[in-house]
C-alpha atoms as a PDB file:
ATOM      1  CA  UNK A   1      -5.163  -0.399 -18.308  1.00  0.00           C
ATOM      2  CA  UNK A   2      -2.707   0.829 -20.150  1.00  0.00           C
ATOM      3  CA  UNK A   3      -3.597   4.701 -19.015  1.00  0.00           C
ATOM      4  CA  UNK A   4      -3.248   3.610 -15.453  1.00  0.00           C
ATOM      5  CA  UNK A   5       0.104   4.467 -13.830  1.00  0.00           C
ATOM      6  CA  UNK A   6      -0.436   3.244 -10.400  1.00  0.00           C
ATOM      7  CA  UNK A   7      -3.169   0.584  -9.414  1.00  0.00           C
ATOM      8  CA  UNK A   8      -3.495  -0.480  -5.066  1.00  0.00           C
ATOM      9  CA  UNK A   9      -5.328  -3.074  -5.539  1.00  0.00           C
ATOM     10  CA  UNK A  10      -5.571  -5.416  -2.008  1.00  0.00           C
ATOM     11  CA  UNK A  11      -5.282  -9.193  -2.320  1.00  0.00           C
ATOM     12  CA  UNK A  12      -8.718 -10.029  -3.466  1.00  0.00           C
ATOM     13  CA  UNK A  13      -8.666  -7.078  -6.236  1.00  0.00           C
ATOM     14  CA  UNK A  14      -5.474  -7.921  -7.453  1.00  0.00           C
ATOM     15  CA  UNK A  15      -6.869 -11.627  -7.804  1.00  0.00           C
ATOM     16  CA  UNK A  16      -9.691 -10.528  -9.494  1.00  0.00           C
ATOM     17  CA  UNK A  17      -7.744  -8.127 -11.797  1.00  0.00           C
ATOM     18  CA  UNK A  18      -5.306 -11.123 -12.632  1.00  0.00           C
ATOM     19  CA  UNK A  19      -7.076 -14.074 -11.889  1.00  0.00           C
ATOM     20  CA  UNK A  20      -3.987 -14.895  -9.327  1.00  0.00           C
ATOM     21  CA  UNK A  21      -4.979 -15.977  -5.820  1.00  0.00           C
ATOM     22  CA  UNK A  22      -3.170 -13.773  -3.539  1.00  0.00           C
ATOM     23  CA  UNK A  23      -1.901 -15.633  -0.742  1.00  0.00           C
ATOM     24  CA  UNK A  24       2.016 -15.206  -0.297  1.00  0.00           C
ATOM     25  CA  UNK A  25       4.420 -12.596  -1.602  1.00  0.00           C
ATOM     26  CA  UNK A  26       5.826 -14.599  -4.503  1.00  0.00           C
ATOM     27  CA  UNK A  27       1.531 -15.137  -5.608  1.00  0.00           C
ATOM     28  CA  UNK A  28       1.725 -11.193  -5.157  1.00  0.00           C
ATOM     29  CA  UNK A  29       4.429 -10.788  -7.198  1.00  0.00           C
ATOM     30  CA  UNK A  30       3.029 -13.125 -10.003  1.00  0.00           C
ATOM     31  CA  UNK A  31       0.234 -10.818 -10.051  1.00  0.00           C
ATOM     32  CA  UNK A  32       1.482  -7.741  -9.960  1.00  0.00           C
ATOM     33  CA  UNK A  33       3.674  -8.808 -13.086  1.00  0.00           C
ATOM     34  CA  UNK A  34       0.228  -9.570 -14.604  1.00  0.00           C
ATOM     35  CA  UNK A  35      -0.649  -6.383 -14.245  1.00  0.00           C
ATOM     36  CA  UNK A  36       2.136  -4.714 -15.413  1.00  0.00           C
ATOM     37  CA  UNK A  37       1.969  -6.597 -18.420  1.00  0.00           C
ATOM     38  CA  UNK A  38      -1.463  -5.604 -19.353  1.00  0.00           C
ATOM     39  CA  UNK A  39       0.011  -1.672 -19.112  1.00  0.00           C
ATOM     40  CA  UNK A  40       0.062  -0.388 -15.643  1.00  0.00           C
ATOM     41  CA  UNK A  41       3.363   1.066 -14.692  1.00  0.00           C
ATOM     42  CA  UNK A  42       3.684   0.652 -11.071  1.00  0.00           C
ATOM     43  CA  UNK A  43       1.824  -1.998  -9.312  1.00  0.00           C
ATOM     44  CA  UNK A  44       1.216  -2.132  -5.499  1.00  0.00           C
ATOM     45  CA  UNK A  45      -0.534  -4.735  -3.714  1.00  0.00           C
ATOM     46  CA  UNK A  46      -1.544  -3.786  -0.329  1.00  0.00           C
ATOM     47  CA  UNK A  47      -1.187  -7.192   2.085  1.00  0.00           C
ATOM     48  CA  UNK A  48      -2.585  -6.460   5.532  1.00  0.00           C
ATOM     49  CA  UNK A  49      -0.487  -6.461   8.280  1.00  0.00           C
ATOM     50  CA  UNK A  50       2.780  -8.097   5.631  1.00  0.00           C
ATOM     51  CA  UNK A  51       2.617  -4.585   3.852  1.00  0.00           C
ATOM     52  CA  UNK A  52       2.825  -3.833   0.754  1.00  0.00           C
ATOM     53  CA  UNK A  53       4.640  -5.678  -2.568  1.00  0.00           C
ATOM     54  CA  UNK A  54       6.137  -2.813  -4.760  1.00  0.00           C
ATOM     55  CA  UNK A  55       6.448  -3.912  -8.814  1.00  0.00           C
ATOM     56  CA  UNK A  56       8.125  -0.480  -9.923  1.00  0.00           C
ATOM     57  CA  UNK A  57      10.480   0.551 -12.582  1.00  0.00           C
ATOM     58  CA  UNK A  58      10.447  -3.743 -13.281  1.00  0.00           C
ATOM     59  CA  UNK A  59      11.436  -4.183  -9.454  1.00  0.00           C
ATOM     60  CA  UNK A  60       9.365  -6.154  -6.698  1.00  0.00           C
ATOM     61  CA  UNK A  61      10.136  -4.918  -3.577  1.00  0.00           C
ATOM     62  CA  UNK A  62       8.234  -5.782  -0.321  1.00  0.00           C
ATOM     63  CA  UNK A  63       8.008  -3.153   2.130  1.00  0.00           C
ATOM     64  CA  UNK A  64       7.234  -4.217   5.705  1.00  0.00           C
ATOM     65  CA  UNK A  65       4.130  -2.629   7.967  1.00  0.00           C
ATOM     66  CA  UNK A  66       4.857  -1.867  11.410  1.00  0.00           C
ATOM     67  CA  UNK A  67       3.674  -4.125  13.758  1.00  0.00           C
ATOM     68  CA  UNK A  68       0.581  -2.904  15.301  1.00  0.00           C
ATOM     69  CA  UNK A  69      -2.138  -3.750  17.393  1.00  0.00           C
ATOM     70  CA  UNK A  70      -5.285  -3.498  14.597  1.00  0.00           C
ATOM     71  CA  UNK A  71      -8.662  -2.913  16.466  1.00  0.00           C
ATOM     72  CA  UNK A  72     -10.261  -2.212  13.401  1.00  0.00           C
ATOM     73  CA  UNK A  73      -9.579  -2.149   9.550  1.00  0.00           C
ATOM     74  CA  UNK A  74     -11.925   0.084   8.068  1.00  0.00           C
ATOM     75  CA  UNK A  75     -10.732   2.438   5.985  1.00  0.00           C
ATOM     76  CA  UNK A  76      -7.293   1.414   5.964  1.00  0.00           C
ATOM     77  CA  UNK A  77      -6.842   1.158   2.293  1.00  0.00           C
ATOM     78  CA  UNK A  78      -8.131   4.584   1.982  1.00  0.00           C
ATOM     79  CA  UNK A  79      -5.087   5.693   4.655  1.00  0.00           C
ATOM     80  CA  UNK A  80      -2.943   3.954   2.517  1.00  0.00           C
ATOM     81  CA  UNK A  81      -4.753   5.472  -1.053  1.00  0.00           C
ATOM     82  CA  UNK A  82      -4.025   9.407   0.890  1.00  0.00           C
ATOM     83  CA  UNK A  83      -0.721   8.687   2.488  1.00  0.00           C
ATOM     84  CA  UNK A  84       1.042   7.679  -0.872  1.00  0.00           C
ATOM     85  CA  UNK A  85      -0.614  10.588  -2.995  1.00  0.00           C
ATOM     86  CA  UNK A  86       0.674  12.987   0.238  1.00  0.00           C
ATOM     87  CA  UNK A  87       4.387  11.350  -0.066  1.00  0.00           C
ATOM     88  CA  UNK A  88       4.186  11.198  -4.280  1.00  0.00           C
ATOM     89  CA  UNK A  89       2.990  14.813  -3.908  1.00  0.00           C
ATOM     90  CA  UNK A  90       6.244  15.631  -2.115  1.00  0.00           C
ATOM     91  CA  UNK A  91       8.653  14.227  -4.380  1.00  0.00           C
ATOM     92  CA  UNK A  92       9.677  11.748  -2.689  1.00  0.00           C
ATOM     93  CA  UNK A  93      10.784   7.881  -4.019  1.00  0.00           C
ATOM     94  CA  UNK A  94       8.145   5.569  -4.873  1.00  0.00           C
ATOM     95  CA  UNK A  95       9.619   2.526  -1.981  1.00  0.00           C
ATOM     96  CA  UNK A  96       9.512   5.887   0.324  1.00  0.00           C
ATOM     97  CA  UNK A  97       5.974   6.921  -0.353  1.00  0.00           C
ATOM     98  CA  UNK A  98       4.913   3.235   0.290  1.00  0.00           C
ATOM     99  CA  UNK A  99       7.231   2.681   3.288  1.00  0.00           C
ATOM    100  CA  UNK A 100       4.973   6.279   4.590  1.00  0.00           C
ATOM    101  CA  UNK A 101       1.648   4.539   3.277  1.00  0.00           C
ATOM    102  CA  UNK A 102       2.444   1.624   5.833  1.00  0.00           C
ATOM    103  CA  UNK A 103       2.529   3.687   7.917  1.00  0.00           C
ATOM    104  CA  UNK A 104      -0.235   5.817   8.102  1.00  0.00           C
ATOM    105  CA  UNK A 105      -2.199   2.661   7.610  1.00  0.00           C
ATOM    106  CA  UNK A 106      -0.877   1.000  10.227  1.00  0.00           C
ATOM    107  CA  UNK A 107      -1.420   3.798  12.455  1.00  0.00           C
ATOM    108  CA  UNK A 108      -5.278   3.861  11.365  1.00  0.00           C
ATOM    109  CA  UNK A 109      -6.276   0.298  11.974  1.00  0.00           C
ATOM    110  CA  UNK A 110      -5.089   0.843  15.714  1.00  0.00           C
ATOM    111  CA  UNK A 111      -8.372   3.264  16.087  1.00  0.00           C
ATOM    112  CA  UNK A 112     -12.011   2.177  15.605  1.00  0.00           C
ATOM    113  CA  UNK A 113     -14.131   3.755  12.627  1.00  0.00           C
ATOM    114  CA  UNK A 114     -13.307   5.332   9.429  1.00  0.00           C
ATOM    115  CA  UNK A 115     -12.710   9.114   9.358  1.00  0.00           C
ATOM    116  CA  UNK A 116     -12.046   8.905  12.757  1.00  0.00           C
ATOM    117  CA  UNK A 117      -8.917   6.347  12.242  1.00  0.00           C
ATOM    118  CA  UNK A 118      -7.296   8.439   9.621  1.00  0.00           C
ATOM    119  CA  UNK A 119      -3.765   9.993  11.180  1.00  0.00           C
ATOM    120  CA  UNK A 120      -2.726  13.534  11.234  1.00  0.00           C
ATOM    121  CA  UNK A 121       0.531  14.321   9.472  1.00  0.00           C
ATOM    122  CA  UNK A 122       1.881  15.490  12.893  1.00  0.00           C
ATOM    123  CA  UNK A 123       0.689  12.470  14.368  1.00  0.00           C
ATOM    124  CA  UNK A 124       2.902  10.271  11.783  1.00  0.00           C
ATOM    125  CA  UNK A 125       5.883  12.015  12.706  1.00  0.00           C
ATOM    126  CA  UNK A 126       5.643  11.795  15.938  1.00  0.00           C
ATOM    127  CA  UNK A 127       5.280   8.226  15.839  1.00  0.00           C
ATOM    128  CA  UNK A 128       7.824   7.264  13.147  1.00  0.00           C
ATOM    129  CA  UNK A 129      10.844   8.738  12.511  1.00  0.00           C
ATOM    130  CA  UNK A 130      10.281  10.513   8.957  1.00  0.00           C
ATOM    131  CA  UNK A 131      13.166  10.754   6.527  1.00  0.00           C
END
């Protein structure tokens, strides 16, 4: 683990990579730290429609989804996998890249299927303000 620099793991990976039960953002947290100790730099925990719990640089942040209608959740972690490489690609912060992650995820779950849920980039910035 300890040539992994970021691990998304969703609540039931991250409790089977720490042997945490995932179930509240200070369980998340717990875990995450568990996972940073073993090596990984920057942890992320993907929670559903909470977000996402940020253990980076020895901070836990948790970064809010937007409230959406979800009609279907396939492929959402993927979205969120994408979105973050896109944002880390473009130099922008770690909480930023996650905060865009959210997003794009978010957006996905509101469509049915899996390719077919995946946002344009266009499609993100017209629906969230960008910075």
């Amino acid at each position: 683990m300890k040539l992994v620099s970021i691990i998304t793991p969703n609540e039931t990976e991250a409790y089977l990579l720490s042997g945490i039960k995932v179930t509240t953002v200070e369980t998340a947290e717990q875990a995450a730290r568990i996972l940073q100790a073993k090596g990984i730099a920057t942890v992320i925990i993907t929670l559903g429609p909470r977000g996402a719990l940020v253990l980076h640089e020895n901070k836990c942040t948790l970064v809010q989804a937007p409230v959406v209608q979800a009609m279907d959740t396939t492929a959402a972690g993927d979205v969120f996998n994408g979105a973050l490489a896109v944002a880390l690609a473009e130099n922008i912060t770690m909480l930023q890249a996650v905060e865009f992650a959210c997003r794009a995820a978010a957006l996905s779950v509101t469509r049915m299927g899996a390719q077919a849920s995946a946002p344009y980039r266009a499609e993100l910035n017209s629906c969230y303000q960008i910075e």
